[in-house]
PDB file of N, CA and C in Angstrom:
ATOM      1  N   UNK A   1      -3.896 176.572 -27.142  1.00  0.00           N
ATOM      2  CA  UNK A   1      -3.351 177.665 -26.379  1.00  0.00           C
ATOM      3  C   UNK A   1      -3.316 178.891 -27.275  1.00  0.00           C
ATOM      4  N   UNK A   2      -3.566 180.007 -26.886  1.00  0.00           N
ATOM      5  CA  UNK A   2      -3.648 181.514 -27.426  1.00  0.00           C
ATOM      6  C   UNK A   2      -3.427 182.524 -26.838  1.00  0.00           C
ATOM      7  N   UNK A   3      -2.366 183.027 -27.021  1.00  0.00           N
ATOM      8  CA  UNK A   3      -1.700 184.414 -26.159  1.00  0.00           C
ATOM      9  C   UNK A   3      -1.126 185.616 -27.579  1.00  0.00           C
ATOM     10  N   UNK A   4      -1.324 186.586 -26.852  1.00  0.00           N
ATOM     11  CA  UNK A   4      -0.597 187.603 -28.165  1.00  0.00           C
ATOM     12  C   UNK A   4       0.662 187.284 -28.081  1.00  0.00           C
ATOM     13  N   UNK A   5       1.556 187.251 -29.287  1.00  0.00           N
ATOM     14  CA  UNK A   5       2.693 187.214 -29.260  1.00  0.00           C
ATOM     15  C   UNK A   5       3.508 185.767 -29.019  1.00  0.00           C
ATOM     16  N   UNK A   6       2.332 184.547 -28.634  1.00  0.00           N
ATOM     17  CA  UNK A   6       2.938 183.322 -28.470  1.00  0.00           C
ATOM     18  C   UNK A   6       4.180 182.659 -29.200  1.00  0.00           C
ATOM     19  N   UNK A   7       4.342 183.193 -30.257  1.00  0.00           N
ATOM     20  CA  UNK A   7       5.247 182.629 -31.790  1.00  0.00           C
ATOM     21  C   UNK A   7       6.609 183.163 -30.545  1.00  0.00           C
ATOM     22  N   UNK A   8       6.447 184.511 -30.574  1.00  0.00           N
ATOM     23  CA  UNK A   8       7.643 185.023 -30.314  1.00  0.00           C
ATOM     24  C   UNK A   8       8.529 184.497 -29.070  1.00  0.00           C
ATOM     25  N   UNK A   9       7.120 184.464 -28.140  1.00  0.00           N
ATOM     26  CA  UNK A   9       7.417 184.237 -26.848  1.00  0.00           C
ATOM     27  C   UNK A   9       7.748 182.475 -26.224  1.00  0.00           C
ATOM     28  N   UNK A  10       7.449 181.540 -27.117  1.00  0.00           N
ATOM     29  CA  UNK A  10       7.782 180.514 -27.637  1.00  0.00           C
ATOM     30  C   UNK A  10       9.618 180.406 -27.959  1.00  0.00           C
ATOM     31  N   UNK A  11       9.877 181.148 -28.938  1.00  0.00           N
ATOM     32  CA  UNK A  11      10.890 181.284 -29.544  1.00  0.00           C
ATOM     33  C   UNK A  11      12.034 181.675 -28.315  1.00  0.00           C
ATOM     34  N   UNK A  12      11.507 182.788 -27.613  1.00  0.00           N
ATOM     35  CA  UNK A  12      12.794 183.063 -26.532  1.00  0.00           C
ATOM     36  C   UNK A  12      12.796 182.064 -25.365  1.00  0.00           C
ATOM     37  N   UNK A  13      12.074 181.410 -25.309  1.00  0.00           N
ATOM     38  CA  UNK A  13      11.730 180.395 -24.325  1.00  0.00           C
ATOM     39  C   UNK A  13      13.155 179.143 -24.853  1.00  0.00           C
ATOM     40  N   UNK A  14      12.743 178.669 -26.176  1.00  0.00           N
ATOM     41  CA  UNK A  14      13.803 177.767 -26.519  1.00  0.00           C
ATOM     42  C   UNK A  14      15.044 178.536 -26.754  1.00  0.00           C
ATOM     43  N   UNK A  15      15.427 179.616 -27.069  1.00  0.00           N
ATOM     44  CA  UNK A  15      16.647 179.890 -27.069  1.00  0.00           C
ATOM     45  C   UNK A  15      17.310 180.082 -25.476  1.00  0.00           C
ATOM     46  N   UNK A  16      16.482 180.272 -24.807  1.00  0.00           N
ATOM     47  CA  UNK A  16      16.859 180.455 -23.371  1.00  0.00           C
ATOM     48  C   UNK A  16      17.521 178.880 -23.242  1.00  0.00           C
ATOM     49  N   UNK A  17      16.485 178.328 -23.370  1.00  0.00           N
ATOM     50  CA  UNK A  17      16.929 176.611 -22.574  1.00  0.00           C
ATOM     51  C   UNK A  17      18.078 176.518 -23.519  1.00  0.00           C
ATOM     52  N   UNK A  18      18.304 176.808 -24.625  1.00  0.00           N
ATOM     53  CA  UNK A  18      19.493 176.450 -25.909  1.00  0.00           C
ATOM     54  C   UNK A  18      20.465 177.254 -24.797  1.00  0.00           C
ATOM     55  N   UNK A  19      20.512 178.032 -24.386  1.00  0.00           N
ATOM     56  CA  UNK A  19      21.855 178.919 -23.882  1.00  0.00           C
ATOM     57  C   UNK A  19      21.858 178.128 -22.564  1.00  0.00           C
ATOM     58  N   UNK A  20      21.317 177.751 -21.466  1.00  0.00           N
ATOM     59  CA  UNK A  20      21.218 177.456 -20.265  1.00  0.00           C
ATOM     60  C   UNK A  20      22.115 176.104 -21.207  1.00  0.00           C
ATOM     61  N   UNK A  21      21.471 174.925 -21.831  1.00  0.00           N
ATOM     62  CA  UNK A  21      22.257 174.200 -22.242  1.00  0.00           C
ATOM     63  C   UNK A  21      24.038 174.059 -22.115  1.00  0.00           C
ATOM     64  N   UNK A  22      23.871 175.014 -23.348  1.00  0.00           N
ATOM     65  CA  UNK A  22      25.525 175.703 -23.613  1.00  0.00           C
ATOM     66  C   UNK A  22      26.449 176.190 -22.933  1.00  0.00           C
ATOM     67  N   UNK A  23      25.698 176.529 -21.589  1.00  0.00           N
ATOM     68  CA  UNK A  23      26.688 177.068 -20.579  1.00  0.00           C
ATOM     69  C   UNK A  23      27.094 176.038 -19.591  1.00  0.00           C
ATOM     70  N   UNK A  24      26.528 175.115 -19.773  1.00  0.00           N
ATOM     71  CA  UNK A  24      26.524 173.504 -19.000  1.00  0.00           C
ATOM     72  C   UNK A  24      27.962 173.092 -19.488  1.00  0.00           C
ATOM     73  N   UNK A  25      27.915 173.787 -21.022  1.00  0.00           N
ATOM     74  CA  UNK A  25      29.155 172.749 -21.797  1.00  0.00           C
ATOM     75  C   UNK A  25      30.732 173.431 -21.759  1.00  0.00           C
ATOM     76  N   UNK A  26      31.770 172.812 -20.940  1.00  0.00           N
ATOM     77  CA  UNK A  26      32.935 173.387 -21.017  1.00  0.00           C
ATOM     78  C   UNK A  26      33.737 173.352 -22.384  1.00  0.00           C
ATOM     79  N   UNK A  27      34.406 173.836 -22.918  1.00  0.00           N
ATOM     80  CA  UNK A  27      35.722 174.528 -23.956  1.00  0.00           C
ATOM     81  C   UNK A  27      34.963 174.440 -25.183  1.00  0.00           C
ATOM     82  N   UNK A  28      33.896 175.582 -25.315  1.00  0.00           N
ATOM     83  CA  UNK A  28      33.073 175.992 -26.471  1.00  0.00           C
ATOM     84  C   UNK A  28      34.178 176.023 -27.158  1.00  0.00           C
ATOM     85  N   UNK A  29      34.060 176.146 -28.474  1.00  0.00           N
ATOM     86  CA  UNK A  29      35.535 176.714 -29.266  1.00  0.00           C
ATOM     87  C   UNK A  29      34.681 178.366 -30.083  1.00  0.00           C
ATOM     88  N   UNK A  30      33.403 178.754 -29.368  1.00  0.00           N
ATOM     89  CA  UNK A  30      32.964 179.963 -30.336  1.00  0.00           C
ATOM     90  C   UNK A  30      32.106 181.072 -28.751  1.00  0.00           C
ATOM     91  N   UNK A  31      31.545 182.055 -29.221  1.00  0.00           N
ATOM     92  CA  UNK A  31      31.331 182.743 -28.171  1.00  0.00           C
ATOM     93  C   UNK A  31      30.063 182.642 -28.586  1.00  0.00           C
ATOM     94  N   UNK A  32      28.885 182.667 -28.252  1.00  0.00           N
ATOM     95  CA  UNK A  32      27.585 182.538 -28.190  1.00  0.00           C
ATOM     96  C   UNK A  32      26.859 183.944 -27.819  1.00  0.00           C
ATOM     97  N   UNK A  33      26.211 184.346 -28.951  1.00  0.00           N
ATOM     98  CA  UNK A  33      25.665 185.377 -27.982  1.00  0.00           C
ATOM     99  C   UNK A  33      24.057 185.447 -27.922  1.00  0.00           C
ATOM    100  N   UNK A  34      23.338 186.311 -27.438  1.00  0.00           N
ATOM    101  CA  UNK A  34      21.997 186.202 -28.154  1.00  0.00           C
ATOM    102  C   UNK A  34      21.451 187.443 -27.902  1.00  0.00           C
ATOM    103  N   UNK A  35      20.419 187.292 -28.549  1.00  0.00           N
ATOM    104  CA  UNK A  35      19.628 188.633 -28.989  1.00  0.00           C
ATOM    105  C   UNK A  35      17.940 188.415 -29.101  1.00  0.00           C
ATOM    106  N   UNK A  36      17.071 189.342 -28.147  1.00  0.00           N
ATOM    107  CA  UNK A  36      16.079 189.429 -28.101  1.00  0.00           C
ATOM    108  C   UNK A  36      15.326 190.140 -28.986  1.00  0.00           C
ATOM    109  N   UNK A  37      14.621 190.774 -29.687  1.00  0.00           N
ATOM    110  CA  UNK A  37      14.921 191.897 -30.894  1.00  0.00           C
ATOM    111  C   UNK A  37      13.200 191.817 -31.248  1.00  0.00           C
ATOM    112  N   UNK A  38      12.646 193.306 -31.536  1.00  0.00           N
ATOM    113  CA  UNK A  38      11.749 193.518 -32.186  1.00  0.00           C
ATOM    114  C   UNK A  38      11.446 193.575 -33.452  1.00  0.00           C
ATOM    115  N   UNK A  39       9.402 193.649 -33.944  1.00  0.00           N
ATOM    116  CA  UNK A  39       9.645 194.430 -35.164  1.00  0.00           C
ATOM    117  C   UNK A  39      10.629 192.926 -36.234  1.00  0.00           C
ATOM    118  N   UNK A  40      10.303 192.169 -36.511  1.00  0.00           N
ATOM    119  CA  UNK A  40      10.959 191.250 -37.128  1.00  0.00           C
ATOM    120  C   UNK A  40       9.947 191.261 -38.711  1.00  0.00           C
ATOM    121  N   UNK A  41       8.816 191.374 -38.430  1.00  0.00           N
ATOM    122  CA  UNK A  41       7.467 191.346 -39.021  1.00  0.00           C
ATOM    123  C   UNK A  41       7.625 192.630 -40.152  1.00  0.00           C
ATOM    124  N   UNK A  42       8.247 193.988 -39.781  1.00  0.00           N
ATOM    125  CA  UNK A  42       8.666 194.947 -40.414  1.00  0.00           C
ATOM    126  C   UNK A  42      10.244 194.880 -41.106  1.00  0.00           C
ATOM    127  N   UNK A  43      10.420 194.226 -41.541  1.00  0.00           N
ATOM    128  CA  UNK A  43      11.853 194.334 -41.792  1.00  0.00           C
ATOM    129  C   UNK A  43      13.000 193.792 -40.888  1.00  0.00           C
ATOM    130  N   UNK A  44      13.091 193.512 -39.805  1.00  0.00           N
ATOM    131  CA  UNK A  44      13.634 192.562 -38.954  1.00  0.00           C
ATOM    132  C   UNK A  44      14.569 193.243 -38.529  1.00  0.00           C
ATOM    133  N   UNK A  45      13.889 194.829 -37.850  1.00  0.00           N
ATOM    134  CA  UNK A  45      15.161 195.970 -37.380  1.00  0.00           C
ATOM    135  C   UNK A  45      15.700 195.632 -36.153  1.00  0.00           C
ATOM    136  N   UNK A  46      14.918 194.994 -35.536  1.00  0.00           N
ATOM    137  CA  UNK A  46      16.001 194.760 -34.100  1.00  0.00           C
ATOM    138  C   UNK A  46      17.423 193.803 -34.810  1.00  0.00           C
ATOM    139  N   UNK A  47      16.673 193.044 -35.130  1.00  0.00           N
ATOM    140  CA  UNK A  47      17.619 192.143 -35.189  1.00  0.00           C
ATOM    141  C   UNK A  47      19.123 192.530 -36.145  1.00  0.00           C
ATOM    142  N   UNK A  48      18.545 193.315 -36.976  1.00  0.00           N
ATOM    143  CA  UNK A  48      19.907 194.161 -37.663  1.00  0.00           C
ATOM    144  C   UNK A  48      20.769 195.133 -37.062  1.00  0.00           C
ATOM    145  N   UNK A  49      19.943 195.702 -35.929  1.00  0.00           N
ATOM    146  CA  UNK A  49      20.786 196.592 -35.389  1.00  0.00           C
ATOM    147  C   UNK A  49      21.746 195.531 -34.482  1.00  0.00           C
ATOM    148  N   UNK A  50      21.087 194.598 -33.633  1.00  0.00           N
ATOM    149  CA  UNK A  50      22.044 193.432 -33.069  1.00  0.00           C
ATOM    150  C   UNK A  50      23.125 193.027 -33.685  1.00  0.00           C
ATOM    151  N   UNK A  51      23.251 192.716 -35.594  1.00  0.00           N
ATOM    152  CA  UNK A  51      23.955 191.868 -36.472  1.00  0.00           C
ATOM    153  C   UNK A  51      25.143 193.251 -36.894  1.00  0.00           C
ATOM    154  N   UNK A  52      24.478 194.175 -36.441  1.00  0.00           N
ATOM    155  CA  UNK A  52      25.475 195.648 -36.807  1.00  0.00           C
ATOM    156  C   UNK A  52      26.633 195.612 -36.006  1.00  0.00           C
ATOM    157  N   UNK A  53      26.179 195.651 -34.520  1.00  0.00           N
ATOM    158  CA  UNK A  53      26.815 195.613 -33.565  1.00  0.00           C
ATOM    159  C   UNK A  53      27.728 194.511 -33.093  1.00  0.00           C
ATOM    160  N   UNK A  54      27.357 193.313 -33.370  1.00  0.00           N
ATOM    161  CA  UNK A  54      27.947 192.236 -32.595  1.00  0.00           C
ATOM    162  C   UNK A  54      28.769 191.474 -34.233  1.00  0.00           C
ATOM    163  N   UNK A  55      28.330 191.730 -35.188  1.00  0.00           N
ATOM    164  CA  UNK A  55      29.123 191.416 -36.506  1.00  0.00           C
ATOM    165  C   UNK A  55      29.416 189.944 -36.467  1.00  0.00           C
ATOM    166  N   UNK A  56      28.263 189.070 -36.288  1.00  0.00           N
ATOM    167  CA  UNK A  56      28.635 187.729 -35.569  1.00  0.00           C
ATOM    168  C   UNK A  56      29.216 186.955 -37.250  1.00  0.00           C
ATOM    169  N   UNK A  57      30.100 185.749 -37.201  1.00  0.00           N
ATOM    170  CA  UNK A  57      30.201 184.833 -38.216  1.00  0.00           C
ATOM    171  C   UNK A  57      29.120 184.653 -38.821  1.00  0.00           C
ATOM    172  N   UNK A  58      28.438 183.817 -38.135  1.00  0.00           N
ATOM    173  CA  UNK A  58      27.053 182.972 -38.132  1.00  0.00           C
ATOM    174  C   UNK A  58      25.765 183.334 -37.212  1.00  0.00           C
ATOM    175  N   UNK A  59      24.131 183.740 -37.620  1.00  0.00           N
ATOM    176  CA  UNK A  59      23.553 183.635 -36.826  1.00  0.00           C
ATOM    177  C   UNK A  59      22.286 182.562 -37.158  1.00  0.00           C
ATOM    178  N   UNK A  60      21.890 182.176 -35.688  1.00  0.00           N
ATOM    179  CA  UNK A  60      20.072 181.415 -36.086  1.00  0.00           C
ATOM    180  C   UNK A  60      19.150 182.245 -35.974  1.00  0.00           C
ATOM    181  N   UNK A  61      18.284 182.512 -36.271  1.00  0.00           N
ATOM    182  CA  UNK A  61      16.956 183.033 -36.048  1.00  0.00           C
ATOM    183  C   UNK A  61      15.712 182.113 -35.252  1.00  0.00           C
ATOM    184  N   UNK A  62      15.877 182.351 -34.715  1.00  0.00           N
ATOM    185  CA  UNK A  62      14.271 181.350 -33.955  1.00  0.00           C
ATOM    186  C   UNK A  62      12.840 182.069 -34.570  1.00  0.00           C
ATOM    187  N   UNK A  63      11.966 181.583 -35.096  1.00  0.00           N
ATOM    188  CA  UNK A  63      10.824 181.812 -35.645  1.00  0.00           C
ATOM    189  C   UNK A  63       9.778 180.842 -35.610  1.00  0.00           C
ATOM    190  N   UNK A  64       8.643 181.116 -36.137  1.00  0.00           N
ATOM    191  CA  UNK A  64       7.899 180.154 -37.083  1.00  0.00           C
ATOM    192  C   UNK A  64       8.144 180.354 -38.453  1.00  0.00           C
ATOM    193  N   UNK A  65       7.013 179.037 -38.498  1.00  0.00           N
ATOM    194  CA  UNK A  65       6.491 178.909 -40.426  1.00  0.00           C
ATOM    195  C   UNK A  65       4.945 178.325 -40.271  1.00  0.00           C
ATOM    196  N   UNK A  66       4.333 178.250 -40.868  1.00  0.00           N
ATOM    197  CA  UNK A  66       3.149 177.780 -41.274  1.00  0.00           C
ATOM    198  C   UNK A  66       3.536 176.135 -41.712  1.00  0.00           C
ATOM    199  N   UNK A  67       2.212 175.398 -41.036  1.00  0.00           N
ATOM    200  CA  UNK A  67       2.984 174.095 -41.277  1.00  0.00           C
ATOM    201  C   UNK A  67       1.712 173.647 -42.380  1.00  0.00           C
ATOM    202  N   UNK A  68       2.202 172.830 -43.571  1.00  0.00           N
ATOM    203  CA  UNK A  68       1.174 172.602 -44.674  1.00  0.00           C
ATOM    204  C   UNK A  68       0.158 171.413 -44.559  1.00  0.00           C
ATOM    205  N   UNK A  69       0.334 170.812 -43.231  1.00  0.00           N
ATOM    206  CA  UNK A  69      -1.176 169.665 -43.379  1.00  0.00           C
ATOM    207  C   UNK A  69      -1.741 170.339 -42.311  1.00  0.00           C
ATOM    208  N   UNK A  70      -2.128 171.689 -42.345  1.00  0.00           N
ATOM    209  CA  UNK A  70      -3.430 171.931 -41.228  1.00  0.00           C
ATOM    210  C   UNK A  70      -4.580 172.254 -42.194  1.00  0.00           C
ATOM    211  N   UNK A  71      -6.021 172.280 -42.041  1.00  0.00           N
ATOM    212  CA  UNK A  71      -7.266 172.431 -42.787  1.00  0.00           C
ATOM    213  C   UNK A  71      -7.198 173.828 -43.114  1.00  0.00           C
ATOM    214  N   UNK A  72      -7.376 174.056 -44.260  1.00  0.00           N
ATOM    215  CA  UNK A  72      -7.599 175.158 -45.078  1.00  0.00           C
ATOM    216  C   UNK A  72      -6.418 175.859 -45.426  1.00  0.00           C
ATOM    217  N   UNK A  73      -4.817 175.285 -45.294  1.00  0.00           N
ATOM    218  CA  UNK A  73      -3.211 175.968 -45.150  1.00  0.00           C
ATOM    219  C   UNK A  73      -2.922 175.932 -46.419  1.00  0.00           C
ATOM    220  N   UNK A  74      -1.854 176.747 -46.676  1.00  0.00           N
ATOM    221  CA  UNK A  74      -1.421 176.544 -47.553  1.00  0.00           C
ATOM    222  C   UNK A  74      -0.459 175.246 -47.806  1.00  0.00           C
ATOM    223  N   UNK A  75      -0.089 174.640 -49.011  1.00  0.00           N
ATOM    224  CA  UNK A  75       0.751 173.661 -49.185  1.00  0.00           C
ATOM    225  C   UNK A  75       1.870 173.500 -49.014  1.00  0.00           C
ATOM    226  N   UNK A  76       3.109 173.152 -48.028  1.00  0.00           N
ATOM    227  CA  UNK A  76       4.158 173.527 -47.368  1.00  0.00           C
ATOM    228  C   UNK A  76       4.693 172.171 -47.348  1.00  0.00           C
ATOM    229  N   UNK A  77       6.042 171.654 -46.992  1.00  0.00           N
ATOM    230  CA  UNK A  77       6.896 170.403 -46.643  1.00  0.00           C
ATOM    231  C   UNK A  77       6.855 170.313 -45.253  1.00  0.00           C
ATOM    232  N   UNK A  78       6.551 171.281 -44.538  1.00  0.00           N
ATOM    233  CA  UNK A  78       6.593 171.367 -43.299  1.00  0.00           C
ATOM    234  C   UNK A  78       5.225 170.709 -42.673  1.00  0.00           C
ATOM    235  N   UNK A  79       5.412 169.533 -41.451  1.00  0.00           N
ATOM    236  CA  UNK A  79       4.496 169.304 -41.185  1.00  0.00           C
ATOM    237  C   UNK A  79       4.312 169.268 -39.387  1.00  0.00           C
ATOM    238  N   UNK A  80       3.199 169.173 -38.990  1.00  0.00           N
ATOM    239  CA  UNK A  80       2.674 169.659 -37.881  1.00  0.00           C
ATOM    240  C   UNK A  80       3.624 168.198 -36.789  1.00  0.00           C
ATOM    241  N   UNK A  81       4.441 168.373 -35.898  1.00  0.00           N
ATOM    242  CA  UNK A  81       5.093 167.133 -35.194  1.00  0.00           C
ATOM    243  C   UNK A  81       6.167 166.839 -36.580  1.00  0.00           C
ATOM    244  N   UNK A  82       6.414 167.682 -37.292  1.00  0.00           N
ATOM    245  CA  UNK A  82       7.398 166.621 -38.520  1.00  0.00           C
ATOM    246  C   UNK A  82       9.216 167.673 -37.922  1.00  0.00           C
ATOM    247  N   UNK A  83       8.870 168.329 -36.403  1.00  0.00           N
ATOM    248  CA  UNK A  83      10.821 169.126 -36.149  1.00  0.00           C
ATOM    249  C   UNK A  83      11.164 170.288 -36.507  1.00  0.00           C
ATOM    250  N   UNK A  84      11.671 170.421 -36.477  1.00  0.00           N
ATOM    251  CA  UNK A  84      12.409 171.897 -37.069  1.00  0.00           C
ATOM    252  C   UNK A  84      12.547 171.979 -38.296  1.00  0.00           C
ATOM    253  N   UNK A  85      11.955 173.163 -38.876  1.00  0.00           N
ATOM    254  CA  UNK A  85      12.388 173.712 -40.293  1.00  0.00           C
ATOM    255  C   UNK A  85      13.494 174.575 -40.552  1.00  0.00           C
ATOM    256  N   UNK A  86      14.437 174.591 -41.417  1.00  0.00           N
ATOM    257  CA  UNK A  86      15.466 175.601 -42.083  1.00  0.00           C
ATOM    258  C   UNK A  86      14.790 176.117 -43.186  1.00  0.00           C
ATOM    259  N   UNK A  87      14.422 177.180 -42.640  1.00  0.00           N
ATOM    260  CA  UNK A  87      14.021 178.797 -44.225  1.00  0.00           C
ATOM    261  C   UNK A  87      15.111 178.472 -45.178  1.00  0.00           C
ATOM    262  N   UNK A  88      14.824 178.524 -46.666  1.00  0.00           N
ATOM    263  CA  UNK A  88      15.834 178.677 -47.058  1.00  0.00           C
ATOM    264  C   UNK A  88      15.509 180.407 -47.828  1.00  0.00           C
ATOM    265  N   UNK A  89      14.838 180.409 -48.171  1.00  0.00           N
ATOM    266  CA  UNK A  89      14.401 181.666 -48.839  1.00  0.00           C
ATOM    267  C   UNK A  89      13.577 182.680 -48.292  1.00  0.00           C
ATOM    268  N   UNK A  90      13.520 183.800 -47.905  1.00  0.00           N
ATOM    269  CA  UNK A  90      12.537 184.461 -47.440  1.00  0.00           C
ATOM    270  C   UNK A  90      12.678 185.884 -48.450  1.00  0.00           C
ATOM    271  N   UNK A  91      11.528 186.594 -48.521  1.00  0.00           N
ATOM    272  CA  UNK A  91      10.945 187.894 -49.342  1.00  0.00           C
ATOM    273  C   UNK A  91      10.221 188.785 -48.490  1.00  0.00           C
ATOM    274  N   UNK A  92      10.794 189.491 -47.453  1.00  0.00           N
ATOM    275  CA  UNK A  92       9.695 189.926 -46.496  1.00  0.00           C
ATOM    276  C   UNK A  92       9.143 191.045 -46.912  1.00  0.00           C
ATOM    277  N   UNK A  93       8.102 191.465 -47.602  1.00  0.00           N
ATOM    278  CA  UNK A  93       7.499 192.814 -48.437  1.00  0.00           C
ATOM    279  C   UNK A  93       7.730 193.976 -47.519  1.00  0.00           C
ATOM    280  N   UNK A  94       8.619 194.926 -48.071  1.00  0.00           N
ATOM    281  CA  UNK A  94       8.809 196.717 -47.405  1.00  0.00           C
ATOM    282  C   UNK A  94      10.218 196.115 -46.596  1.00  0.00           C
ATOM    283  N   UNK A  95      10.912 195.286 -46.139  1.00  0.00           N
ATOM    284  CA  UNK A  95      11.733 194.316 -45.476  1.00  0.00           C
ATOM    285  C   UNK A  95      12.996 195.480 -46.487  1.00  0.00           C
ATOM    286  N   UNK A  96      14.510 195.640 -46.098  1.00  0.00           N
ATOM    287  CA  UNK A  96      14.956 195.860 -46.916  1.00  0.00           C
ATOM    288  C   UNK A  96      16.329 194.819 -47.819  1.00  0.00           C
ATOM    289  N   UNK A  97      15.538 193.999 -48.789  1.00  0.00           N
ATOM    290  CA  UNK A  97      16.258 193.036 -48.962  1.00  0.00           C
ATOM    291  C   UNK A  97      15.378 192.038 -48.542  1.00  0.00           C
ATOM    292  N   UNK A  98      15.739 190.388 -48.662  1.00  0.00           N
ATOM    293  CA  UNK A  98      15.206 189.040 -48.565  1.00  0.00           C
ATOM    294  C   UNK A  98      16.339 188.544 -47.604  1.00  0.00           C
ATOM    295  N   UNK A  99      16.038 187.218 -48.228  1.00  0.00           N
ATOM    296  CA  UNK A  99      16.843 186.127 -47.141  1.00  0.00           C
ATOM    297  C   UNK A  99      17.337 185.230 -47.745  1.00  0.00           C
ATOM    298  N   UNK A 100      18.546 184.289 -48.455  1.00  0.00           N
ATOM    299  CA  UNK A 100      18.494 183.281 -48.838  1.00  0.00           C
ATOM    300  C   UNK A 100      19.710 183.013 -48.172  1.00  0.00           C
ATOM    301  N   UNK A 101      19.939 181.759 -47.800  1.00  0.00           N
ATOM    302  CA  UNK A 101      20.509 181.146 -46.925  1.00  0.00           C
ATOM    303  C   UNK A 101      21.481 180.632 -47.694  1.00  0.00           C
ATOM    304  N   UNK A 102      22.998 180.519 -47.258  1.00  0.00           N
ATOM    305  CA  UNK A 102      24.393 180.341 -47.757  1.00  0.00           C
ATOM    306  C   UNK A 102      24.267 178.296 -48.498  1.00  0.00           C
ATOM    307  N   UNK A 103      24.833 178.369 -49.250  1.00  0.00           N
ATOM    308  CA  UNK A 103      25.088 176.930 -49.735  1.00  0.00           C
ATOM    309  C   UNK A 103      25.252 176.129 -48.282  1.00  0.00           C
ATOM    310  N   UNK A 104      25.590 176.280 -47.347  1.00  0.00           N
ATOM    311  CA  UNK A 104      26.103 175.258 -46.958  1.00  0.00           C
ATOM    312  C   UNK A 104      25.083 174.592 -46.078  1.00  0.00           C
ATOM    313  N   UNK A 105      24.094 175.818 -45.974  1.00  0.00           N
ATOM    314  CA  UNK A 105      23.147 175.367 -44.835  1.00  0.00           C
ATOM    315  C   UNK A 105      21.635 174.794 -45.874  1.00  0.00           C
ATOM    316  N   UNK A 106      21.669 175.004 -46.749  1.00  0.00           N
ATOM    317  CA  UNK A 106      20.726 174.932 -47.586  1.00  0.00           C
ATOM    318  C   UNK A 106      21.252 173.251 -47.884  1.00  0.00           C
ATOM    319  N   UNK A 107      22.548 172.880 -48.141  1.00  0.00           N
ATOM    320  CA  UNK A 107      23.159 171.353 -48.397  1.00  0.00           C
ATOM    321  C   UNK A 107      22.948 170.715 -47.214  1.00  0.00           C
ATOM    322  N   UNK A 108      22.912 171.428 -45.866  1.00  0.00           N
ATOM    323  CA  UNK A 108      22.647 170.315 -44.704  1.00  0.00           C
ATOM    324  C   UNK A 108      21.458 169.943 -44.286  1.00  0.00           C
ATOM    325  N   UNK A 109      20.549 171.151 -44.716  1.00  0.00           N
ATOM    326  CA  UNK A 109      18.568 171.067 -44.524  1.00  0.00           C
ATOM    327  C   UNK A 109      18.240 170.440 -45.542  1.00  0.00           C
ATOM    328  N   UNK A 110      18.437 169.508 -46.452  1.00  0.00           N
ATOM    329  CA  UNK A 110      17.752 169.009 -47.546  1.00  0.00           C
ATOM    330  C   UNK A 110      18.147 167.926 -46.985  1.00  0.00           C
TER     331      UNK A 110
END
């Protein structure tokens, strides 16, 4: 399958069904919110102006990664059918700032 933008459009697809989920479930103990957001590829401005505004505890990011057993890939832990990955580190070049992910989530993805 090949569409422009599939990664992305992928991504709001499962957060949709993740929220349709959640609203199924009575006495959340947190408020859920979500955010559609551009431009992630440049510095990840939607999504900061969202994290400005809404000042959440905790957020997920829905994305890809490159998975490391496809022909000619780079070498990765991540494998093609091997689930969900947790980033722990990211460096996004011109981005302002990186990414490294809090102890606690980095102790539960390993």
């Amino acid at each position: 399958m090949v569409a422009k933008a599939l990664d992305d459009r992928v991504g709001c697809a499962i957060v949709v069904e993740c929220l349709r989920r959640l609203a199924s479930r009575e006495g959340l103990a947190h408020e859920i919110c979500a955010a559609f957001t551009a431009q992630e590829e440049v510095g990840v401005r939607g999504a900061r102006v969202a994290a400005q505004g809404w000042q959440p505890d905790f957020a997920v990011v829905v994305d890809v990664t490159p998975a490391g057993d496809t022909p000619k890939g780079l070498e990765y832990e991540v494998t093609l059918g091997g689930g969900a990955a947790v980033k722990l580190m990211d460096n996004i070049p011109g981005a302002l700032g990186g990414f490294l992910a809090p102890p606690g989530v980095t102790r539960w993805s390993i």
